[in-house]
PDB file of N, CA and C in Angstrom:
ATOM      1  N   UNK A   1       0.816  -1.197   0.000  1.00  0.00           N
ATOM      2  CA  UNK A   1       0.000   0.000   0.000  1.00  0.00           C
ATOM      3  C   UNK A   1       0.859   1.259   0.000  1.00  0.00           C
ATOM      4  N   UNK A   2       1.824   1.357   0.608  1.00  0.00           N
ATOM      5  CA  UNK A   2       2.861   2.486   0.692  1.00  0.00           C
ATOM      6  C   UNK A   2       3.372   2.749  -0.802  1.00  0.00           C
ATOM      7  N   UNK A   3       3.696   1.798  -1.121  1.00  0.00           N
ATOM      8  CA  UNK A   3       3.889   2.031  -2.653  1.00  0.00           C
ATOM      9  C   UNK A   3       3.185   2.808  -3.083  1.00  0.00           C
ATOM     10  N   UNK A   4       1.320   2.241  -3.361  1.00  0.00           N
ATOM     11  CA  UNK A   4       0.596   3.704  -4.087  1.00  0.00           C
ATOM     12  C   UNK A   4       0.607   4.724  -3.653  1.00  0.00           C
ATOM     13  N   UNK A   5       0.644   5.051  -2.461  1.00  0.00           N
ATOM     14  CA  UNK A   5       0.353   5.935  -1.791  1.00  0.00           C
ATOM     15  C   UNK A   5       1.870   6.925  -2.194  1.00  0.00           C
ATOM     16  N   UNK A   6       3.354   6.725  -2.523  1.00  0.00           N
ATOM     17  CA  UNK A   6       3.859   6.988  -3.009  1.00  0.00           C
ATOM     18  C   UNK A   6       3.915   7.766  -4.222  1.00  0.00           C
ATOM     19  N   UNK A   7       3.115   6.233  -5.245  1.00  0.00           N
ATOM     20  CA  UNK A   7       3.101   6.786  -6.599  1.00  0.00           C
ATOM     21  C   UNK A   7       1.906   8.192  -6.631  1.00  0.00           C
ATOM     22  N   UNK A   8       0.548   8.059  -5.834  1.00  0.00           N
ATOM     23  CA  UNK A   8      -0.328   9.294  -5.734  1.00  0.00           C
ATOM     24  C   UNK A   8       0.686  10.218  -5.810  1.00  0.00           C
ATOM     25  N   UNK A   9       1.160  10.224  -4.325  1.00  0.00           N
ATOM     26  CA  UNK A   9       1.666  11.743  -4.305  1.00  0.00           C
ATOM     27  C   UNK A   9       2.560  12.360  -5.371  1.00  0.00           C
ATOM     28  N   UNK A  10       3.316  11.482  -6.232  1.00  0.00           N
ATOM     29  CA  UNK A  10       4.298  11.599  -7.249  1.00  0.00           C
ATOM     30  C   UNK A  10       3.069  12.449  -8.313  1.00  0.00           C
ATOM     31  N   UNK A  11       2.021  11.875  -8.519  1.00  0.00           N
ATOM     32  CA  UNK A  11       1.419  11.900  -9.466  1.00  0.00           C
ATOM     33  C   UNK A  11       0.588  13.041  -9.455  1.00  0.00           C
ATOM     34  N   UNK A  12       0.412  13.354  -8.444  1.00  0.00           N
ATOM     35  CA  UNK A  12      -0.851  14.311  -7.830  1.00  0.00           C
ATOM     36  C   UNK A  12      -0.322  15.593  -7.258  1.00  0.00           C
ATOM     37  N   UNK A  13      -0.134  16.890  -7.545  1.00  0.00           N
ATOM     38  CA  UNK A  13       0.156  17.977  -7.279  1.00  0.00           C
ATOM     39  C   UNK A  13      -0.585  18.654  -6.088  1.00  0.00           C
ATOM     40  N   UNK A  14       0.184  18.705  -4.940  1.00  0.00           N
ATOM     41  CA  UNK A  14      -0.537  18.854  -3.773  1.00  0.00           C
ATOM     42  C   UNK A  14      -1.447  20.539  -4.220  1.00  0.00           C
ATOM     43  N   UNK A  15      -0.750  21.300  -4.963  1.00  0.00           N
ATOM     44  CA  UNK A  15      -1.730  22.478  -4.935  1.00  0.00           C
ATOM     45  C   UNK A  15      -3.057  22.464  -6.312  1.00  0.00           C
ATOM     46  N   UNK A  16      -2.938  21.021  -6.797  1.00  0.00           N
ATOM     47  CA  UNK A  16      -4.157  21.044  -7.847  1.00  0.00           C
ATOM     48  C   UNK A  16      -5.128  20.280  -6.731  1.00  0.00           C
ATOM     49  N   UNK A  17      -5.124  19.669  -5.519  1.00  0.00           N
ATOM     50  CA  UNK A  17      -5.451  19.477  -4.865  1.00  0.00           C
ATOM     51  C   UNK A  17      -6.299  20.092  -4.422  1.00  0.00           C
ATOM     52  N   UNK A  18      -5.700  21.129  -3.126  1.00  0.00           N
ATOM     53  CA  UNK A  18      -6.056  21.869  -2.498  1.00  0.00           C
ATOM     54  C   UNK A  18      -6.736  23.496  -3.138  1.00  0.00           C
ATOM     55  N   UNK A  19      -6.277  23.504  -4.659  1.00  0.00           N
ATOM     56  CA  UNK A  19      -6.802  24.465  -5.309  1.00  0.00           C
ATOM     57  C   UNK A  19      -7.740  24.180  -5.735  1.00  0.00           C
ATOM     58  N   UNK A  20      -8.376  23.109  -5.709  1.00  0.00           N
ATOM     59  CA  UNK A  20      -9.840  22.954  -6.150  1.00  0.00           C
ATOM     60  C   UNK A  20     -10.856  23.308  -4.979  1.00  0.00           C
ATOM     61  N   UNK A  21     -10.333  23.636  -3.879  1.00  0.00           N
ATOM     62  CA  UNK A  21     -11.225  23.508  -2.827  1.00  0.00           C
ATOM     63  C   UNK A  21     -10.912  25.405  -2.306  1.00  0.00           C
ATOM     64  N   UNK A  22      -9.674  25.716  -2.210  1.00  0.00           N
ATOM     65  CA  UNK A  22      -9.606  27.619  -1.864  1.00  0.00           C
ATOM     66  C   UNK A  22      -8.949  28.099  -2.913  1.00  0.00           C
ATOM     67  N   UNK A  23      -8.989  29.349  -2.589  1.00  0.00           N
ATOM     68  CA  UNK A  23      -8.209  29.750  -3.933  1.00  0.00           C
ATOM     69  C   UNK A  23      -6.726  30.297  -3.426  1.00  0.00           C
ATOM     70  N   UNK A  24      -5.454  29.746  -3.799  1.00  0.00           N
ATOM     71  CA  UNK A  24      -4.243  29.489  -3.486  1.00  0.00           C
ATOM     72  C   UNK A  24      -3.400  30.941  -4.522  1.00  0.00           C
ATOM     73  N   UNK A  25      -2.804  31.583  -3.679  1.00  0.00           N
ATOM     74  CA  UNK A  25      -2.060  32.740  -3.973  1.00  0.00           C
ATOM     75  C   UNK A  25      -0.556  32.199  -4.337  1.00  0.00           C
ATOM     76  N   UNK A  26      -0.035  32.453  -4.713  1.00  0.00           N
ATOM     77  CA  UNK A  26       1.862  32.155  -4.982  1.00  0.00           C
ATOM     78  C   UNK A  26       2.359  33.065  -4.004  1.00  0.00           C
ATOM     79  N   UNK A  27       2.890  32.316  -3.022  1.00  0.00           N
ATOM     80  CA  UNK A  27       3.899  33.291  -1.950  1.00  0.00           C
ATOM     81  C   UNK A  27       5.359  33.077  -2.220  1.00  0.00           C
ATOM     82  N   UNK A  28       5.743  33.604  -2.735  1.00  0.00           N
ATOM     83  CA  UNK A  28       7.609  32.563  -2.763  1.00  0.00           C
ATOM     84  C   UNK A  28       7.796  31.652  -3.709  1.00  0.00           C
ATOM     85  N   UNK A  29       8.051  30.393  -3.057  1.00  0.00           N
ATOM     86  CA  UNK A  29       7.981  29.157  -3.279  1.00  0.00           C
ATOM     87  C   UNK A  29       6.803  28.363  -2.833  1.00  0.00           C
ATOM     88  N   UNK A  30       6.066  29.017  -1.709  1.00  0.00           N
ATOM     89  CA  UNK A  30       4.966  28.312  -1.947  1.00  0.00           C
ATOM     90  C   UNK A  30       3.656  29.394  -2.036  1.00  0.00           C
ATOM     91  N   UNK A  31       2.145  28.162  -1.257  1.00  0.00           N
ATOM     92  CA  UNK A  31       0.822  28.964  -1.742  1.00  0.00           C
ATOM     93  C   UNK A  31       0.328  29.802  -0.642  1.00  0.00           C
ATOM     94  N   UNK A  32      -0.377  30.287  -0.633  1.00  0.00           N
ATOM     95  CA  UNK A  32      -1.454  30.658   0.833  1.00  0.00           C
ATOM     96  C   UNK A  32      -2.616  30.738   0.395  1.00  0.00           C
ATOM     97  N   UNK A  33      -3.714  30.763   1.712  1.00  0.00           N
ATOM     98  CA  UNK A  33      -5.009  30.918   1.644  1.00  0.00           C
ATOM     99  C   UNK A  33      -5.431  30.772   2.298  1.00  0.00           C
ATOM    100  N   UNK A  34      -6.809  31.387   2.338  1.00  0.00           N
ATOM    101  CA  UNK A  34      -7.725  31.339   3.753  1.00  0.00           C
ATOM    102  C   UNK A  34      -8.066  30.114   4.232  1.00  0.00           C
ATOM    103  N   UNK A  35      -7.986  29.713   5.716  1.00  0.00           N
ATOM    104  CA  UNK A  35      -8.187  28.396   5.729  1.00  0.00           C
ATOM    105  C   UNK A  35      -9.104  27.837   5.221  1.00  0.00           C
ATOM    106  N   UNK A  36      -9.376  26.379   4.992  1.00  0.00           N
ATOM    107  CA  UNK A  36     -10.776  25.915   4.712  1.00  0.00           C
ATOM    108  C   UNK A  36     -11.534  25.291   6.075  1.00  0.00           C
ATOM    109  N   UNK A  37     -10.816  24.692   7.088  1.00  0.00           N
ATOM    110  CA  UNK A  37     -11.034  24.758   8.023  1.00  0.00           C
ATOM    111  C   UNK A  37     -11.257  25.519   9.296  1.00  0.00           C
ATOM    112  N   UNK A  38     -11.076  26.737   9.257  1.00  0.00           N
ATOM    113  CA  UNK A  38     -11.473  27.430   9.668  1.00  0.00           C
ATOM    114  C   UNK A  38     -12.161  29.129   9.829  1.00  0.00           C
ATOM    115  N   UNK A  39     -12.704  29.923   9.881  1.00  0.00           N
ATOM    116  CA  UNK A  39     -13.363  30.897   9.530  1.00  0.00           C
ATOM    117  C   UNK A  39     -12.204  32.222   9.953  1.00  0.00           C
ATOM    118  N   UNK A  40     -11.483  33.177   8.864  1.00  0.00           N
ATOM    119  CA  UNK A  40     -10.406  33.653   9.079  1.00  0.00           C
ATOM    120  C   UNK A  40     -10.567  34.640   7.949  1.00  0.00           C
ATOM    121  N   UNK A  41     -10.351  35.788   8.231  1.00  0.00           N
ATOM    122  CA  UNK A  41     -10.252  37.314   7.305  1.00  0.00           C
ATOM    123  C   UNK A  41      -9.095  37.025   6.799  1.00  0.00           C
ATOM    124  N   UNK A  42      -7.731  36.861   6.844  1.00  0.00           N
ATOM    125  CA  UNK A  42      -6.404  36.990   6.244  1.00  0.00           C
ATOM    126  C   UNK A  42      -5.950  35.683   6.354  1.00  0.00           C
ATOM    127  N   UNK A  43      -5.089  35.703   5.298  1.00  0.00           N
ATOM    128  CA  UNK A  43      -4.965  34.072   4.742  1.00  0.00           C
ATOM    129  C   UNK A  43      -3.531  33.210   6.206  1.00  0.00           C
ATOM    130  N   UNK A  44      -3.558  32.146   6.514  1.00  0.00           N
ATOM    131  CA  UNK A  44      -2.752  31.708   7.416  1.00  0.00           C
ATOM    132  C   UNK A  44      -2.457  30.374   7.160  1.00  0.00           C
ATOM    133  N   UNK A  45      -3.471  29.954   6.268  1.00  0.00           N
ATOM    134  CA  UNK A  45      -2.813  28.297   5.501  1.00  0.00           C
ATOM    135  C   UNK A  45      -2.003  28.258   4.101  1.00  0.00           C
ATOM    136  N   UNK A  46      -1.360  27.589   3.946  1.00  0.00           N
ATOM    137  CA  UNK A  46       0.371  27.549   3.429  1.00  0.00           C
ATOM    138  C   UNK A  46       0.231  26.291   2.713  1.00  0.00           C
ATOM    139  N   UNK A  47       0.493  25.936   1.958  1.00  0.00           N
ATOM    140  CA  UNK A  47       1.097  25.047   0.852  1.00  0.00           C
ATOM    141  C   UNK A  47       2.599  25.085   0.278  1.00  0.00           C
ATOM    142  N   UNK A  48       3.090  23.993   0.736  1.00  0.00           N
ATOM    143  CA  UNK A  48       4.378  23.866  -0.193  1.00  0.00           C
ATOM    144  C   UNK A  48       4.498  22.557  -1.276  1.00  0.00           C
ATOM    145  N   UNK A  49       4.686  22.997  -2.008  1.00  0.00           N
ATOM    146  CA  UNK A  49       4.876  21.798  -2.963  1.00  0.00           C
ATOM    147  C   UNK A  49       6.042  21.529  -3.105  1.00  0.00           C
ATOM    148  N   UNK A  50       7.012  21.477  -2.804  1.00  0.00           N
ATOM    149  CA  UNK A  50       7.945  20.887  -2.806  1.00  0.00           C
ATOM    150  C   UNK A  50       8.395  19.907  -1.752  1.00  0.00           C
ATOM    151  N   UNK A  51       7.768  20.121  -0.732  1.00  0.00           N
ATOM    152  CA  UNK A  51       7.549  19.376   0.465  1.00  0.00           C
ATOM    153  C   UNK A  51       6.230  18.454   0.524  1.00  0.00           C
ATOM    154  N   UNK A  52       5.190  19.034  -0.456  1.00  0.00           N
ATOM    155  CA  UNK A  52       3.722  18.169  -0.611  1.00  0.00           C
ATOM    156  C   UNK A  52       2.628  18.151   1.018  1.00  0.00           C
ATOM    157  N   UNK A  53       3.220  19.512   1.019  1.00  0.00           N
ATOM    158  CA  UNK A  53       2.619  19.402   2.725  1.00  0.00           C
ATOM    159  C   UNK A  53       1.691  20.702   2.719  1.00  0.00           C
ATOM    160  N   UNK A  54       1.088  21.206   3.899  1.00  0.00           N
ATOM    161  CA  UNK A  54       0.105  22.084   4.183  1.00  0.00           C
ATOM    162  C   UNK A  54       0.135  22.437   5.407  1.00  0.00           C
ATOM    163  N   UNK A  55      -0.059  23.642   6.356  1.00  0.00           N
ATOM    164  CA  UNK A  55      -0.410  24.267   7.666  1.00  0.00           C
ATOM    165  C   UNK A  55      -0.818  25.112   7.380  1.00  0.00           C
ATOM    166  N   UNK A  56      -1.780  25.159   8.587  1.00  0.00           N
ATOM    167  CA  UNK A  56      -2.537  26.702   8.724  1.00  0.00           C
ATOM    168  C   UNK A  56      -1.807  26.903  10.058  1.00  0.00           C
ATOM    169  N   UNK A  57      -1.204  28.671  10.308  1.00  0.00           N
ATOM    170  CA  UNK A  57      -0.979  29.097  11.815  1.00  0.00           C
ATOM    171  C   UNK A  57      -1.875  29.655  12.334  1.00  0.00           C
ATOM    172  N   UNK A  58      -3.079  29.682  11.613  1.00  0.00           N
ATOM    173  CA  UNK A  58      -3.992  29.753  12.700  1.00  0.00           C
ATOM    174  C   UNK A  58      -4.921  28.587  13.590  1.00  0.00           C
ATOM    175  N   UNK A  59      -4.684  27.422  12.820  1.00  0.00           N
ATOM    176  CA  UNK A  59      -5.562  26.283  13.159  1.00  0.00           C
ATOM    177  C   UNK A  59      -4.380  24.851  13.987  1.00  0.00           C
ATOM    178  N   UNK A  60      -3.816  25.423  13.322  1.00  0.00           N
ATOM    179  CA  UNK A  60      -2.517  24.193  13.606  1.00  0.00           C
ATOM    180  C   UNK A  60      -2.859  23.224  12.336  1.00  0.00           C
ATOM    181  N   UNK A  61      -3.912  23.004  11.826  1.00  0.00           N
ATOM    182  CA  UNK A  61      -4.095  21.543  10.745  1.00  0.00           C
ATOM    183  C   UNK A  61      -3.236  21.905  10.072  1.00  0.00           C
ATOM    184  N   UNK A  62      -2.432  20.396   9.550  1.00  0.00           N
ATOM    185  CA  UNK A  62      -1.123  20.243   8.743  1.00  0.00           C
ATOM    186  C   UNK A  62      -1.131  18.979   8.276  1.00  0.00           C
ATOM    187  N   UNK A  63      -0.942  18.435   7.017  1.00  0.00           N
ATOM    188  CA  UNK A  63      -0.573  17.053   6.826  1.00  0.00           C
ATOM    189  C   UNK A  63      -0.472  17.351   4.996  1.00  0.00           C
ATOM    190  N   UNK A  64      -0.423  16.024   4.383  1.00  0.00           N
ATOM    191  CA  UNK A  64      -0.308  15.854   3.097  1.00  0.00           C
ATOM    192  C   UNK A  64      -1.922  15.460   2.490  1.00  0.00           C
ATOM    193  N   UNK A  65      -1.610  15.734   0.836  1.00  0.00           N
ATOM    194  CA  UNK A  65      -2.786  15.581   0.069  1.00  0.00           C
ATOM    195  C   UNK A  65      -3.950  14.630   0.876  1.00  0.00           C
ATOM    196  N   UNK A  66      -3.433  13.325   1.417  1.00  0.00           N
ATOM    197  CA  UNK A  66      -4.487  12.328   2.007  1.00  0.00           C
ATOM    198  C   UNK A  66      -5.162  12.833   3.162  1.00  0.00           C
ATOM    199  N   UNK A  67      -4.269  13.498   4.226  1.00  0.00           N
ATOM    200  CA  UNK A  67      -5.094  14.108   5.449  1.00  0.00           C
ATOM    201  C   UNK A  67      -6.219  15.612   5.111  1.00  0.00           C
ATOM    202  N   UNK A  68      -5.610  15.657   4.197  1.00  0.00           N
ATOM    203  CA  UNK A  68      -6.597  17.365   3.237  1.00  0.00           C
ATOM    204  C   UNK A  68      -7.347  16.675   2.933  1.00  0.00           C
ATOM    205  N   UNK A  69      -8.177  15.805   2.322  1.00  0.00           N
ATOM    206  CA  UNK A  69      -8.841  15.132   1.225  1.00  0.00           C
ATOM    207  C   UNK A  69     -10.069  14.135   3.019  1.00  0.00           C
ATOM    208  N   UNK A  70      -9.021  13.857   3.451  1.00  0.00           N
ATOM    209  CA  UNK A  70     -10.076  13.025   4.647  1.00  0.00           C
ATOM    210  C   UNK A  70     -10.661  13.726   5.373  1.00  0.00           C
ATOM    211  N   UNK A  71     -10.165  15.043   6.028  1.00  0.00           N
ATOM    212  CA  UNK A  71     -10.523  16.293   6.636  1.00  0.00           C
ATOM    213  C   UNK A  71     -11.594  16.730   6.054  1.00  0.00           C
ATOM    214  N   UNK A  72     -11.295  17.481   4.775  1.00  0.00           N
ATOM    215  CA  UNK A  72     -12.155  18.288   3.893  1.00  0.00           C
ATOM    216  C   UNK A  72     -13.559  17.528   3.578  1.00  0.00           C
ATOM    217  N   UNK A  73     -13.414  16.349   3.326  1.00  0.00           N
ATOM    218  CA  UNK A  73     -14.603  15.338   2.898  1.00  0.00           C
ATOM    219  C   UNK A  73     -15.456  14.668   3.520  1.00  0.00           C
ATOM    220  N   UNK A  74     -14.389  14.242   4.750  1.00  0.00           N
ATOM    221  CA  UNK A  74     -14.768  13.784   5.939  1.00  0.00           C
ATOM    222  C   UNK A  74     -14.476  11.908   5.687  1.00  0.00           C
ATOM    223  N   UNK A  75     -13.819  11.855   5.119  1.00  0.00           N
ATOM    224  CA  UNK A  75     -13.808  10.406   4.179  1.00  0.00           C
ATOM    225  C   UNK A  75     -12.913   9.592   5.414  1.00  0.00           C
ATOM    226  N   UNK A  76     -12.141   8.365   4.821  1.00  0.00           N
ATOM    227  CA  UNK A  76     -11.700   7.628   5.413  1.00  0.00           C
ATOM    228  C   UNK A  76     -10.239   7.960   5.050  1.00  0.00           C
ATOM    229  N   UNK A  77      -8.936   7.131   5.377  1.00  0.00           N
ATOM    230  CA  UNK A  77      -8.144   6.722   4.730  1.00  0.00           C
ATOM    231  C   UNK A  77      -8.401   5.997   3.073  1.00  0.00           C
ATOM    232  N   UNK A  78      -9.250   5.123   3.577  1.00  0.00           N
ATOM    233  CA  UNK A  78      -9.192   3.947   2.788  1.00  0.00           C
ATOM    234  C   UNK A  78      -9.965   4.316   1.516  1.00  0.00           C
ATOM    235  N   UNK A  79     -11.161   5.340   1.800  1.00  0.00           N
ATOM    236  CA  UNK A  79     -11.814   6.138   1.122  1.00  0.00           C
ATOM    237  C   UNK A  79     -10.830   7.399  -0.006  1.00  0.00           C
ATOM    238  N   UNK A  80     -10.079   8.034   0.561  1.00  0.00           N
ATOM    239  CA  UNK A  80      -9.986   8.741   0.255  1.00  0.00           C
ATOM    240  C   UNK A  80      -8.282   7.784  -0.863  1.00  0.00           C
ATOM    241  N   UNK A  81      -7.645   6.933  -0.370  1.00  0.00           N
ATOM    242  CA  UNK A  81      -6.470   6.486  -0.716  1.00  0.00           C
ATOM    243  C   UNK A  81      -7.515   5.678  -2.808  1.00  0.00           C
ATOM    244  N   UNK A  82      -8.299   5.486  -2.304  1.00  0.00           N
ATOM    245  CA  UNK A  82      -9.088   4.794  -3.769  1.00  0.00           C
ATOM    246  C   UNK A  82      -8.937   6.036  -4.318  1.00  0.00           C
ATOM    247  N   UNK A  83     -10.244   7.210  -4.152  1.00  0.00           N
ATOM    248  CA  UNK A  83     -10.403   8.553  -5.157  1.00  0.00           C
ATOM    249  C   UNK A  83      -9.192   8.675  -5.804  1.00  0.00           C
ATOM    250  N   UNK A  84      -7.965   9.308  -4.910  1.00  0.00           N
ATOM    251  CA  UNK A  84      -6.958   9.833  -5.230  1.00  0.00           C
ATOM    252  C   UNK A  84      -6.458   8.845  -6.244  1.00  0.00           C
ATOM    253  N   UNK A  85      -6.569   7.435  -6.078  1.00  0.00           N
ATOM    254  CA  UNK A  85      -5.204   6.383  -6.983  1.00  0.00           C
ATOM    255  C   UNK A  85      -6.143   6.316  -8.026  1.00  0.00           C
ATOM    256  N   UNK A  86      -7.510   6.385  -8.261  1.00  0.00           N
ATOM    257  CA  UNK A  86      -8.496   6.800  -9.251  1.00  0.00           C
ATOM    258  C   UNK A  86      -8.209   7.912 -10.669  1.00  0.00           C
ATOM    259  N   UNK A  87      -7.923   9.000  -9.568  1.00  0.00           N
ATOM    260  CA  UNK A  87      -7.111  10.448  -9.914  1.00  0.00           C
ATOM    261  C   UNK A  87      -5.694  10.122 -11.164  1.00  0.00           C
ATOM    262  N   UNK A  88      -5.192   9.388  -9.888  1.00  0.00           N
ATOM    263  CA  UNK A  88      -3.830   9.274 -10.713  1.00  0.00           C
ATOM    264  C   UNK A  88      -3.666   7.984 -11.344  1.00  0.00           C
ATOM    265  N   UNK A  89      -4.447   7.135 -11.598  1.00  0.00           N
ATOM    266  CA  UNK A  89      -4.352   6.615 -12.395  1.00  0.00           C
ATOM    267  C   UNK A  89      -3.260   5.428 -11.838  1.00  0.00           C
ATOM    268  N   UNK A  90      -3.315   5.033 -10.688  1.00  0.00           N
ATOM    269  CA  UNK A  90      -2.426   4.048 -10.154  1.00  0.00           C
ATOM    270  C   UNK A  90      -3.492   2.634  -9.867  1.00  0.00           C
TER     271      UNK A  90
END
């Protein structure tokens, strides 16, 4: 299972991800945006893609494409590990 879960993330661009769900600014090297998890005037959640990771400093939530996708949806692991290998075609 680690394997796909590998090949996803290879395959799957953590900010085509998360850009389907807020709308993601270019900071630098990475994104920002208002959380989705939580209710916030100025943006405090962060995307890096080069790392394939995510935090908000205002919420503390942080993890990769799979914990965004189980959070946001409310899905499972196991749920959410199908969509995504669906996605990418693994």
């Amino acid at each position: 299972m680690s394997q796909a879960v590998q090949q996803i993330k290879e395959r799957i661009s953590i900010t085509d991800v998360i850009g389907g769900y807020v709308r993601l600014e270019k900071a630098g090297n990475n994104f920002r945006a208002r959380c989705p998890f939580h209710n916030e005037k100025t943006p405090s959640f962060f995307v890096s893609p080069s790392r394939g990771t995510y935090r908000c400093f205002g919420c503390s939530k942080s993890g990769d494409i799979f914990s965004f996708i189980e959070e946001i949806e409310g899905l499972t692991f196991k749920e959410t590990l199908l969509r995504l290998a669906s996605q990418a075609g693994v």
